[in-house]
PDB file of N, CA and C in Angstrom:
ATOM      1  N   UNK A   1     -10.945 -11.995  -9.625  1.00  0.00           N
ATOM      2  CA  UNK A   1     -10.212 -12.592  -8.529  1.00  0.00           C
ATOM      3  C   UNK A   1      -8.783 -12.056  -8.468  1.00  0.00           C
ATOM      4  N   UNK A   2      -8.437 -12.056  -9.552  1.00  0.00           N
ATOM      5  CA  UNK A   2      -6.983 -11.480  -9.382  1.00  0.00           C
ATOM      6  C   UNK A   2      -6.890 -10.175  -9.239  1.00  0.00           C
ATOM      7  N   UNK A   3      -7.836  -9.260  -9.630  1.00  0.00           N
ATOM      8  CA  UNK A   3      -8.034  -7.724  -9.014  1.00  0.00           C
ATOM      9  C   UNK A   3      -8.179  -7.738  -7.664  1.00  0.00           C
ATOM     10  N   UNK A   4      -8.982  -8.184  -7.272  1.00  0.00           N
ATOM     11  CA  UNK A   4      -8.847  -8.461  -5.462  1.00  0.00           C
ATOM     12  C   UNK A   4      -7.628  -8.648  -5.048  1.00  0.00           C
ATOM     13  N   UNK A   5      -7.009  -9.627  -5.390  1.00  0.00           N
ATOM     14  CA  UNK A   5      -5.675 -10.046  -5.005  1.00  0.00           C
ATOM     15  C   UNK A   5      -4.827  -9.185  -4.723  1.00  0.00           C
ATOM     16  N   UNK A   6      -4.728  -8.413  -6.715  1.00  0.00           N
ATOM     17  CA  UNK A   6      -3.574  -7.119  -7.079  1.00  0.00           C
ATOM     18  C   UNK A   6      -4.223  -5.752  -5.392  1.00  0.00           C
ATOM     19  N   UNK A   7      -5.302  -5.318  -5.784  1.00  0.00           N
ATOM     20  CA  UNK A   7      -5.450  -4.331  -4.601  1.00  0.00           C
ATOM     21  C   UNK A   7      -5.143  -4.700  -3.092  1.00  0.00           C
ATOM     22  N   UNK A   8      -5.445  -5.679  -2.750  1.00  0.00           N
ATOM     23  CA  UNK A   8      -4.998  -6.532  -1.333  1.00  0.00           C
ATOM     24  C   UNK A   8      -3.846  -6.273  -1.299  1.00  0.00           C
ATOM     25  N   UNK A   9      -3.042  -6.847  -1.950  1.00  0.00           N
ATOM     26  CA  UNK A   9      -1.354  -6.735  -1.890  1.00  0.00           C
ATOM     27  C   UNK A   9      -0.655  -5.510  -1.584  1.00  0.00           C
ATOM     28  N   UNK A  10      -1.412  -4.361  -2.844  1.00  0.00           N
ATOM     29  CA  UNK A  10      -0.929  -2.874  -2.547  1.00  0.00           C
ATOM     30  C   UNK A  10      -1.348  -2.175  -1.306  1.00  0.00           C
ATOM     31  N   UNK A  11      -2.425  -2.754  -0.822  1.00  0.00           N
ATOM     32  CA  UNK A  11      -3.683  -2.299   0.359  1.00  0.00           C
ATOM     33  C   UNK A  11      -2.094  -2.868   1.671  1.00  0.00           C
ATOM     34  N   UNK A  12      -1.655  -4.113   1.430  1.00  0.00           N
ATOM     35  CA  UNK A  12      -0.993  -4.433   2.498  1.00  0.00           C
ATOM     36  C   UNK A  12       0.570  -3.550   2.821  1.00  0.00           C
ATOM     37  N   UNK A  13       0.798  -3.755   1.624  1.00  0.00           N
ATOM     38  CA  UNK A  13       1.978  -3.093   1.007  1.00  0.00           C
ATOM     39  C   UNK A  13       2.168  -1.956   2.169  1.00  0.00           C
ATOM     40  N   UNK A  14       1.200  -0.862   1.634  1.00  0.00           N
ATOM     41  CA  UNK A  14       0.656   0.333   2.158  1.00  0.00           C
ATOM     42  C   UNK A  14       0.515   0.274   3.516  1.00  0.00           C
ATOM     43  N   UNK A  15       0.076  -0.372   4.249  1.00  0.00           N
ATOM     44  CA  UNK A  15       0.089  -0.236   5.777  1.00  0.00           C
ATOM     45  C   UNK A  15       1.563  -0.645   6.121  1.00  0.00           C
ATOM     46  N   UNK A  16       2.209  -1.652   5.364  1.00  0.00           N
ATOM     47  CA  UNK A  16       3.783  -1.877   5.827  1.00  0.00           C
ATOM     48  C   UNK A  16       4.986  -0.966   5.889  1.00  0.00           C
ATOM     49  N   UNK A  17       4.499   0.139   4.996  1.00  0.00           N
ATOM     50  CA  UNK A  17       5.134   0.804   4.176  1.00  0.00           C
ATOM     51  C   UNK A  17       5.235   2.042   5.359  1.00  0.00           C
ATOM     52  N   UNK A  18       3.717   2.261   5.589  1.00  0.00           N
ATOM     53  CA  UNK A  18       3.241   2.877   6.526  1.00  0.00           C
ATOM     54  C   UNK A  18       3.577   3.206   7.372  1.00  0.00           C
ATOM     55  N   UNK A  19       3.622   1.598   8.753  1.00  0.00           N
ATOM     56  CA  UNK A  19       3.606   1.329   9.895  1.00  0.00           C
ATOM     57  C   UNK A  19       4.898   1.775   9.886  1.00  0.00           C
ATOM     58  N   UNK A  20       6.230   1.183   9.131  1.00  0.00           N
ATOM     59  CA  UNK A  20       7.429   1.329   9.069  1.00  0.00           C
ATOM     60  C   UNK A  20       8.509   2.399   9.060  1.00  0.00           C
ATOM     61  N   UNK A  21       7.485   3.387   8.607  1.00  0.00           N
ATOM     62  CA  UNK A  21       8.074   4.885   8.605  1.00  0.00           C
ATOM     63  C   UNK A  21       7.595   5.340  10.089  1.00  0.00           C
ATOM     64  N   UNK A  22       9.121   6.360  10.626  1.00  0.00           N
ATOM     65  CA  UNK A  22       9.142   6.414  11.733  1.00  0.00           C
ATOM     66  C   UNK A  22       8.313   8.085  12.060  1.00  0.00           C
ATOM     67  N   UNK A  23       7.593   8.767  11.130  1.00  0.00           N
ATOM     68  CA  UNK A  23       6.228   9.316  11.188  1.00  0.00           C
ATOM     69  C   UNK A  23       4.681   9.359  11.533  1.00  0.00           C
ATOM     70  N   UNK A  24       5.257   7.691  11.448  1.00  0.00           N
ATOM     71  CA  UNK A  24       3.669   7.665  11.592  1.00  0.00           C
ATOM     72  C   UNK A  24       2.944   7.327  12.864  1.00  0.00           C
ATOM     73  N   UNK A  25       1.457   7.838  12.975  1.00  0.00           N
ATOM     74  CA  UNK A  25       0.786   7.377  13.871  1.00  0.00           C
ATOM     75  C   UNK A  25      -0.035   6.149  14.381  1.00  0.00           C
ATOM     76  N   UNK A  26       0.143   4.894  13.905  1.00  0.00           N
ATOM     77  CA  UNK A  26      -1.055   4.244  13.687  1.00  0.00           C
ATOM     78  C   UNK A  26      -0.483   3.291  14.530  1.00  0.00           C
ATOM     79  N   UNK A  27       0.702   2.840  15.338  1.00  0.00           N
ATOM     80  CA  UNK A  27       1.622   1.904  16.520  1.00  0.00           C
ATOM     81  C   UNK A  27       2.355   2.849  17.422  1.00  0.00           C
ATOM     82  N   UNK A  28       2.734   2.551  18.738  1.00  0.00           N
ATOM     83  CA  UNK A  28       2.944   3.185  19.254  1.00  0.00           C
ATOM     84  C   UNK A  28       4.803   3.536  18.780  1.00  0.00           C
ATOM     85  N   UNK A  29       5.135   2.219  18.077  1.00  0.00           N
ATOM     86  CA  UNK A  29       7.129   2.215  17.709  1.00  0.00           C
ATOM     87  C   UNK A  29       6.380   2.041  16.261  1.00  0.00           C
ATOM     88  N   UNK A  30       7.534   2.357  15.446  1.00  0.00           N
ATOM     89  CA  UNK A  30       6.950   2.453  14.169  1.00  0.00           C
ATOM     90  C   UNK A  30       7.773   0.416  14.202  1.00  0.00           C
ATOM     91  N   UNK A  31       7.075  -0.058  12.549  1.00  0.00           N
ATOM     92  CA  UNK A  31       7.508  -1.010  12.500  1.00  0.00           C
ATOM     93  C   UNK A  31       9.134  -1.576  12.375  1.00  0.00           C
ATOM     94  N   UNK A  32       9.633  -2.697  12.609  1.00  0.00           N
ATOM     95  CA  UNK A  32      10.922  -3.283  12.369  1.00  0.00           C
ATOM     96  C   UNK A  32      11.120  -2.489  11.134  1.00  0.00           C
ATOM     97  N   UNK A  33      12.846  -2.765  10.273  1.00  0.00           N
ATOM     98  CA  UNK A  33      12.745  -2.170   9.258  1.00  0.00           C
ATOM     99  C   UNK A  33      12.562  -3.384   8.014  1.00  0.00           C
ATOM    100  N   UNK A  34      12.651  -5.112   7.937  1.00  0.00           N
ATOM    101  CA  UNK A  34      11.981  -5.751   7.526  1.00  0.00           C
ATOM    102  C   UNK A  34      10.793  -5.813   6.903  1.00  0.00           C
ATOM    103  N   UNK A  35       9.847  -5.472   7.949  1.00  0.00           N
ATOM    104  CA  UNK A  35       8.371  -4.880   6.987  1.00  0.00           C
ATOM    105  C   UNK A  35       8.346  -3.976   5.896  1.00  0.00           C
ATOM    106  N   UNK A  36       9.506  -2.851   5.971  1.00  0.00           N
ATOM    107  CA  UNK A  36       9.804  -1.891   5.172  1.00  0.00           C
ATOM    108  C   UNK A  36      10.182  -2.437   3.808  1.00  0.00           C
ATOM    109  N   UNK A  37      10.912  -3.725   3.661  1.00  0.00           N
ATOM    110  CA  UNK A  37      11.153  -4.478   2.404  1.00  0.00           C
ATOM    111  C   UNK A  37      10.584  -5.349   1.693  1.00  0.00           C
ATOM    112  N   UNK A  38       9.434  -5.803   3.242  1.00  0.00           N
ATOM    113  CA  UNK A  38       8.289  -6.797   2.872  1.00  0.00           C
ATOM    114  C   UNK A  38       6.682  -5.991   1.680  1.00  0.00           C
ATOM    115  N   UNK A  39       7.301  -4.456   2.734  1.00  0.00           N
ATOM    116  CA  UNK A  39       5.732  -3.701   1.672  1.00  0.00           C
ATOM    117  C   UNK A  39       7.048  -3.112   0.523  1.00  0.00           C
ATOM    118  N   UNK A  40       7.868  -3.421  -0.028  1.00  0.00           N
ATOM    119  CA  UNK A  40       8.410  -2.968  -1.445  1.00  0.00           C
ATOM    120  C   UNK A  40       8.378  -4.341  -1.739  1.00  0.00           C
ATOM    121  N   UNK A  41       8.245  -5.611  -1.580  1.00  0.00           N
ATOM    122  CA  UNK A  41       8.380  -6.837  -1.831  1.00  0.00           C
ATOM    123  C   UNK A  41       6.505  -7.420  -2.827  1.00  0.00           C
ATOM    124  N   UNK A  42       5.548  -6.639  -1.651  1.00  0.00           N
ATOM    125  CA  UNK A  42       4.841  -6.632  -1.930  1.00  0.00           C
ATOM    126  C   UNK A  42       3.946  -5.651  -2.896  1.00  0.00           C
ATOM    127  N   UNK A  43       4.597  -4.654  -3.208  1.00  0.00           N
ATOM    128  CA  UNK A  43       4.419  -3.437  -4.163  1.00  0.00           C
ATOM    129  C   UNK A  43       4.596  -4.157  -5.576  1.00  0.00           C
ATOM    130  N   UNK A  44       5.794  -4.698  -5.552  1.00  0.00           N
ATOM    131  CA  UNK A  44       7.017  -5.441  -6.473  1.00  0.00           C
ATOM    132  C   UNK A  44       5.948  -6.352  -7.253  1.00  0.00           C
ATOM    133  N   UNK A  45       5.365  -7.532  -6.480  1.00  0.00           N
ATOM    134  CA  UNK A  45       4.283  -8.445  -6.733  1.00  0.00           C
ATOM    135  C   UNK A  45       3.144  -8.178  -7.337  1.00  0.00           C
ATOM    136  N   UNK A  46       3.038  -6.825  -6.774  1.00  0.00           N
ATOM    137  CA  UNK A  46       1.133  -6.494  -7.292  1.00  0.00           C
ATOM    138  C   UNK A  46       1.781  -6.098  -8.666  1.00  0.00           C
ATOM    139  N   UNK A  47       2.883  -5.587  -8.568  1.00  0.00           N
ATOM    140  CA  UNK A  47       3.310  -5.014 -10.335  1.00  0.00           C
ATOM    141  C   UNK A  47       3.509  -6.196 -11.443  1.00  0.00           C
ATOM    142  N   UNK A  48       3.776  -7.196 -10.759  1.00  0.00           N
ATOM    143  CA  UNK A  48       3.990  -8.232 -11.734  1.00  0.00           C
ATOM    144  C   UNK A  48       2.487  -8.782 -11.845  1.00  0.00           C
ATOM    145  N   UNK A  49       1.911  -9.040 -10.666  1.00  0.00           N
ATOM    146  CA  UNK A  49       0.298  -9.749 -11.315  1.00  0.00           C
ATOM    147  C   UNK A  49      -0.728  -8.710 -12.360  1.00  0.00           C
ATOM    148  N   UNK A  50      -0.380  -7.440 -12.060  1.00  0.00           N
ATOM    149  CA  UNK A  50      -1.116  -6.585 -12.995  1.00  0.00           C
ATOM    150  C   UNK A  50      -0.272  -6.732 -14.506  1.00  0.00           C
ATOM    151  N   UNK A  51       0.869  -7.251 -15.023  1.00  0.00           N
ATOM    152  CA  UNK A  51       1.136  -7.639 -15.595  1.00  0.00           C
ATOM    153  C   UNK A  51       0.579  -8.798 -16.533  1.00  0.00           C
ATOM    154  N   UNK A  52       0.055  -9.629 -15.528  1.00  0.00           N
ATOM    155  CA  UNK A  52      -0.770 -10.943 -15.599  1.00  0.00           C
ATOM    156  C   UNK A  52      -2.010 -10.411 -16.336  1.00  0.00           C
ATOM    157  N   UNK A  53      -2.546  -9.441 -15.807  1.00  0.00           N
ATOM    158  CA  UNK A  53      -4.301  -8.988 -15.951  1.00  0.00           C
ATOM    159  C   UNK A  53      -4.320  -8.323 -17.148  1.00  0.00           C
ATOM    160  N   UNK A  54      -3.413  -7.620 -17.228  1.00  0.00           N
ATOM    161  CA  UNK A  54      -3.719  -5.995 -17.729  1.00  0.00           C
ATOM    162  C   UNK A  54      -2.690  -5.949 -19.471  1.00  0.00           C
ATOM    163  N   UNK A  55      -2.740  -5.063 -20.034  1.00  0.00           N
ATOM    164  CA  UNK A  55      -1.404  -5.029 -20.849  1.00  0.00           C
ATOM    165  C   UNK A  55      -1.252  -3.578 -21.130  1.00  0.00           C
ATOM    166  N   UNK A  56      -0.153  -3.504 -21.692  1.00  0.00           N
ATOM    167  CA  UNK A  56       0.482  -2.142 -22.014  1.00  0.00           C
ATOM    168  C   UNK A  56       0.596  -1.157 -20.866  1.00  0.00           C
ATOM    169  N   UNK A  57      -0.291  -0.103 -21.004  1.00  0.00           N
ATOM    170  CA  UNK A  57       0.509   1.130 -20.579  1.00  0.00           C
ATOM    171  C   UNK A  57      -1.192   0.976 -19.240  1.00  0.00           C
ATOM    172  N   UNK A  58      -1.946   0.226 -19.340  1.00  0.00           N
ATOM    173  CA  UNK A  58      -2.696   0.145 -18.636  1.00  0.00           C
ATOM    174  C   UNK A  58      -2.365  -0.520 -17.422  1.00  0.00           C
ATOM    175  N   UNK A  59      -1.534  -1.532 -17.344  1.00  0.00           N
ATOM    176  CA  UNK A  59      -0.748  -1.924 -16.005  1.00  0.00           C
ATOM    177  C   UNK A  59      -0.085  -0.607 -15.061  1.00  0.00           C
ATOM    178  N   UNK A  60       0.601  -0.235 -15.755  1.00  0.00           N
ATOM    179  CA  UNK A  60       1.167   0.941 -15.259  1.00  0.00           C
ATOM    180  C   UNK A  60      -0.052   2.052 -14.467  1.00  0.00           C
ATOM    181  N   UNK A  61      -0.670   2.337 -15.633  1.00  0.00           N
ATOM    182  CA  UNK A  61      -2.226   3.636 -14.861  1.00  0.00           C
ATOM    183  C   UNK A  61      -2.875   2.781 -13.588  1.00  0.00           C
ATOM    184  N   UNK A  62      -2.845   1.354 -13.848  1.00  0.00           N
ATOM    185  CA  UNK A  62      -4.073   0.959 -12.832  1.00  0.00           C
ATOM    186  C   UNK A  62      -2.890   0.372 -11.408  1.00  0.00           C
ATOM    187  N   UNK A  63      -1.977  -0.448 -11.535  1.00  0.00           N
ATOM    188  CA  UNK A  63      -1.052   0.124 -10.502  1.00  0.00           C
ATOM    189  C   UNK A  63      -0.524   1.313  -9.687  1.00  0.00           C
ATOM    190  N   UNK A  64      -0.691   2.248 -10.521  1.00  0.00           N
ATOM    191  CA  UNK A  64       0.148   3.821 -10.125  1.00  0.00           C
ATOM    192  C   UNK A  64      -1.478   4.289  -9.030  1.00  0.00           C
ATOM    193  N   UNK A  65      -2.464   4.149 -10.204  1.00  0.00           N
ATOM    194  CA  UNK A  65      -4.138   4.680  -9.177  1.00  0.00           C
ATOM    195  C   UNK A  65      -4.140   3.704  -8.242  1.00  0.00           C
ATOM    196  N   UNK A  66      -4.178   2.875  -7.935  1.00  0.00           N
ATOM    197  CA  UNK A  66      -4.284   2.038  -6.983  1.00  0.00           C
ATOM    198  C   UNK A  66      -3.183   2.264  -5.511  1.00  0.00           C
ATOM    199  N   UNK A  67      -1.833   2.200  -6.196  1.00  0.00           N
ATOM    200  CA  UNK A  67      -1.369   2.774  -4.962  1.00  0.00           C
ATOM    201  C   UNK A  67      -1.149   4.066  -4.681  1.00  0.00           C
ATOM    202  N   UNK A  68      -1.635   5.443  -5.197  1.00  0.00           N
ATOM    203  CA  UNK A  68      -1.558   6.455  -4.928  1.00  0.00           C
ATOM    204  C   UNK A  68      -2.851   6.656  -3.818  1.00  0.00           C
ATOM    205  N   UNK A  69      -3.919   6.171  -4.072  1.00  0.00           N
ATOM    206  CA  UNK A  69      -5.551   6.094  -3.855  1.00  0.00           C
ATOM    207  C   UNK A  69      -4.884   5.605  -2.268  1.00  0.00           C
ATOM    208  N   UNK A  70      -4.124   4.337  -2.371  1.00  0.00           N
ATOM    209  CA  UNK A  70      -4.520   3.496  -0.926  1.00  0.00           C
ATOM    210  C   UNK A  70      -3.587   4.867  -0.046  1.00  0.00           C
ATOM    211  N   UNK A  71      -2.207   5.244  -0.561  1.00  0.00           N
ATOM    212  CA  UNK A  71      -1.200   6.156   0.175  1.00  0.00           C
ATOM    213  C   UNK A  71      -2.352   7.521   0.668  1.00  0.00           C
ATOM    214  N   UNK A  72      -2.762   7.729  -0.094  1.00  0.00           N
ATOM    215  CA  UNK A  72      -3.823   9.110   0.184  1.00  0.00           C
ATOM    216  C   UNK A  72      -4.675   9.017   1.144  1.00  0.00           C
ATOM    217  N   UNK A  73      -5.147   8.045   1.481  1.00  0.00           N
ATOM    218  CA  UNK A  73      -6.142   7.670   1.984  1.00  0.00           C
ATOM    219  C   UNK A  73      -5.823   6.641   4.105  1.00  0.00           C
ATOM    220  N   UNK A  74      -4.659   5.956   3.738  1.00  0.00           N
ATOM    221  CA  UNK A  74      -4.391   5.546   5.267  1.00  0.00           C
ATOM    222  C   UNK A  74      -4.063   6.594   6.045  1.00  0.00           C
ATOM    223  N   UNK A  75      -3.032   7.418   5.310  1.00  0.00           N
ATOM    224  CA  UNK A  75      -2.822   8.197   6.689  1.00  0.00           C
ATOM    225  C   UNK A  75      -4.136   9.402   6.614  1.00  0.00           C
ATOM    226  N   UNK A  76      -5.091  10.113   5.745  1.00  0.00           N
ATOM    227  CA  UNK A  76      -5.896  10.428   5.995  1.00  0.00           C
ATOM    228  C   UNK A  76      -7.566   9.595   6.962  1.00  0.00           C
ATOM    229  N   UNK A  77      -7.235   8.889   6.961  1.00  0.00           N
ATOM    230  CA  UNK A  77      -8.418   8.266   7.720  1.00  0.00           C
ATOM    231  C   UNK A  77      -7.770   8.008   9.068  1.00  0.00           C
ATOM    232  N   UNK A  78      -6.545   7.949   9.221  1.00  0.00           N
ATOM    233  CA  UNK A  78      -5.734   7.634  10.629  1.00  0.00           C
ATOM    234  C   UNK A  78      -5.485   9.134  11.336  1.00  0.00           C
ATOM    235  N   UNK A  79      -5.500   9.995  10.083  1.00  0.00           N
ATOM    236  CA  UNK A  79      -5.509  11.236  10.849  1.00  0.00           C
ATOM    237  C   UNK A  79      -7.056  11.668  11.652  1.00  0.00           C
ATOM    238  N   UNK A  80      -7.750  11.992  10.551  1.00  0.00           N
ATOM    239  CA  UNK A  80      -9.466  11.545  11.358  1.00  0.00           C
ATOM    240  C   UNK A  80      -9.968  11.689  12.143  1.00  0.00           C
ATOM    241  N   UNK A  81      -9.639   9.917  12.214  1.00  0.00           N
ATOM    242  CA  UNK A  81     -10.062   8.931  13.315  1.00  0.00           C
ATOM    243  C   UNK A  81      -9.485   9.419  14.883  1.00  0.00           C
ATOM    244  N   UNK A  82      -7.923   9.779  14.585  1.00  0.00           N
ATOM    245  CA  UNK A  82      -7.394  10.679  15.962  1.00  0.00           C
ATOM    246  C   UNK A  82      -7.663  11.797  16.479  1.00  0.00           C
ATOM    247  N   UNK A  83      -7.996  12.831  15.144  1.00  0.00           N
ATOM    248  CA  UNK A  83      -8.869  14.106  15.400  1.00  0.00           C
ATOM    249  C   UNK A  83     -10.735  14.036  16.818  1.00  0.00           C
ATOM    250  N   UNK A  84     -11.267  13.087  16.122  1.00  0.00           N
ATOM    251  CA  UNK A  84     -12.155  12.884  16.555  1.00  0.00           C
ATOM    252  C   UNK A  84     -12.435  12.672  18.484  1.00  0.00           C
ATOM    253  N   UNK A  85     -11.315  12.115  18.803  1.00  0.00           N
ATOM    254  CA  UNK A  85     -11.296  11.280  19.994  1.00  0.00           C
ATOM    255  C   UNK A  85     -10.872  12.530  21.292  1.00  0.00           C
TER     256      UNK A  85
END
C-alpha cells in the first residue's frame, strides 16, 4: 500500500513538474508556477515515505528508478501519441 502511494506521488509529481515547464506539450499554456513547487513538494514526500518502507541506500535506488522511469517515459508517450495523429 505504501508502494502505491510512494509511485503515485512521484507519478504526480512528474506530470506537475511536467505540465509546468514552459517546453512542454501536453496543455496548451504550460502550468502556473505553483504546481512547479507542488511537484518538488511532492517529490520531497515520496522521499520521506520511502524512508518509511525501505532502509539504507535502497531508499535512495528505488526513489532515483522510480522517478527517472516516470521522467523517461511522460514526455515519451506524449511525444507518440502526437506523432501518430
Amino acid at each position: 500500500m505504501i508502494i502505491s502511494l510512494l509511485v503515485g506521488l512521484i507519478l504526480c509529481a512528474v506530470f506537475l513538474l511536467y505540465g509546468s515547464n514552459k517546453h512542454q506539450h501536453l496543455y496548451a499554456k504550460p502550468l502556473p508556477k505553483y504546481c512547479k513547487w507542488l511537484g518538488f513538494l511532492f517529490i520531497s514526500s515520496a522521499l520521506y515515505i520511502a524512508t518509511l518502507q525501505f532502509s539504507g541506500v535502497a531508499v535512495l535506488l528505488s526513489w532515483l528508478m522510480v522517478s527517472m522511469l516516470c521522467l523517461v517515459i511522460l514526455p515519451s508517450v506524449i511525444f507518440f501519441s502526437k506523432v501518430k495523429k
